[in-house]
Protein backbone atom coordinates (compact mmCIF):
# COMPACT_ATOMS: atom_id res chain seq x y z
CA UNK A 1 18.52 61.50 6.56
CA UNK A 2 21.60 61.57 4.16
CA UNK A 3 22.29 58.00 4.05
CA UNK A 4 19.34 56.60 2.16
CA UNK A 5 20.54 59.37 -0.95
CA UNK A 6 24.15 58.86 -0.30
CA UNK A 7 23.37 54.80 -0.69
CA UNK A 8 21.19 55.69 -3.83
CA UNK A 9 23.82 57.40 -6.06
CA UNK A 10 26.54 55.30 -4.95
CA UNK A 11 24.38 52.24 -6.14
CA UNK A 12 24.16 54.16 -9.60
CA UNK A 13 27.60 54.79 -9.73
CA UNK A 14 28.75 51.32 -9.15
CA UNK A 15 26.29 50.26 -11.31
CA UNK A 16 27.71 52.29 -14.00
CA UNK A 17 30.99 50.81 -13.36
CA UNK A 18 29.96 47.74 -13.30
CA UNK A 19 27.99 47.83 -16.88
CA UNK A 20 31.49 49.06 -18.58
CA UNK A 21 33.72 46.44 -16.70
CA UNK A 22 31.23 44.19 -18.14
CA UNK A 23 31.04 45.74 -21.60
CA UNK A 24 34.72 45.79 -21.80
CA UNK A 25 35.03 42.42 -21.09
CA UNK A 26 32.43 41.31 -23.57
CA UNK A 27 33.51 43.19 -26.05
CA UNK A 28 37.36 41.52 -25.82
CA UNK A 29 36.07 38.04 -25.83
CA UNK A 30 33.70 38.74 -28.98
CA UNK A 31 37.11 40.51 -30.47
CA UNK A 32 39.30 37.04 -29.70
CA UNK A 33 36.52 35.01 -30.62
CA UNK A 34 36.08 36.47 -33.71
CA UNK A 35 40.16 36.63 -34.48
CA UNK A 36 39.95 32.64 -33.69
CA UNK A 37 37.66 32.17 -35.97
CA UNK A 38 39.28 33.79 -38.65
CA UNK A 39 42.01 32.53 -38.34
CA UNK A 40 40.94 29.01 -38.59
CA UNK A 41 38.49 29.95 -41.56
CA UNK A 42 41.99 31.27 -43.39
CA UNK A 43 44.00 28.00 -42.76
């Protein structure tokens, strides 16, 4: 009867995870894209 809960919160928990692997990633391309852009909009 454990399972189904056990199953449940790791779901959440990987979930979690997942959403700030993601974020991270995200948030380093928008922070290279950005640099790239800059630095062709200064040359």
């Amino acid at each position: 009867m454990n399972q189904p809960n056990r199953s449940k919160i790791l779901g959440t928990s990987l979930s979690l995870v997942l959403g700030r692997i993601i974020f991270f990633i995200l948030g380093g391309i928008l922070l290279f894209v950005n640099e790239e852009f800059y630095d062709s909009e200064g040359t």
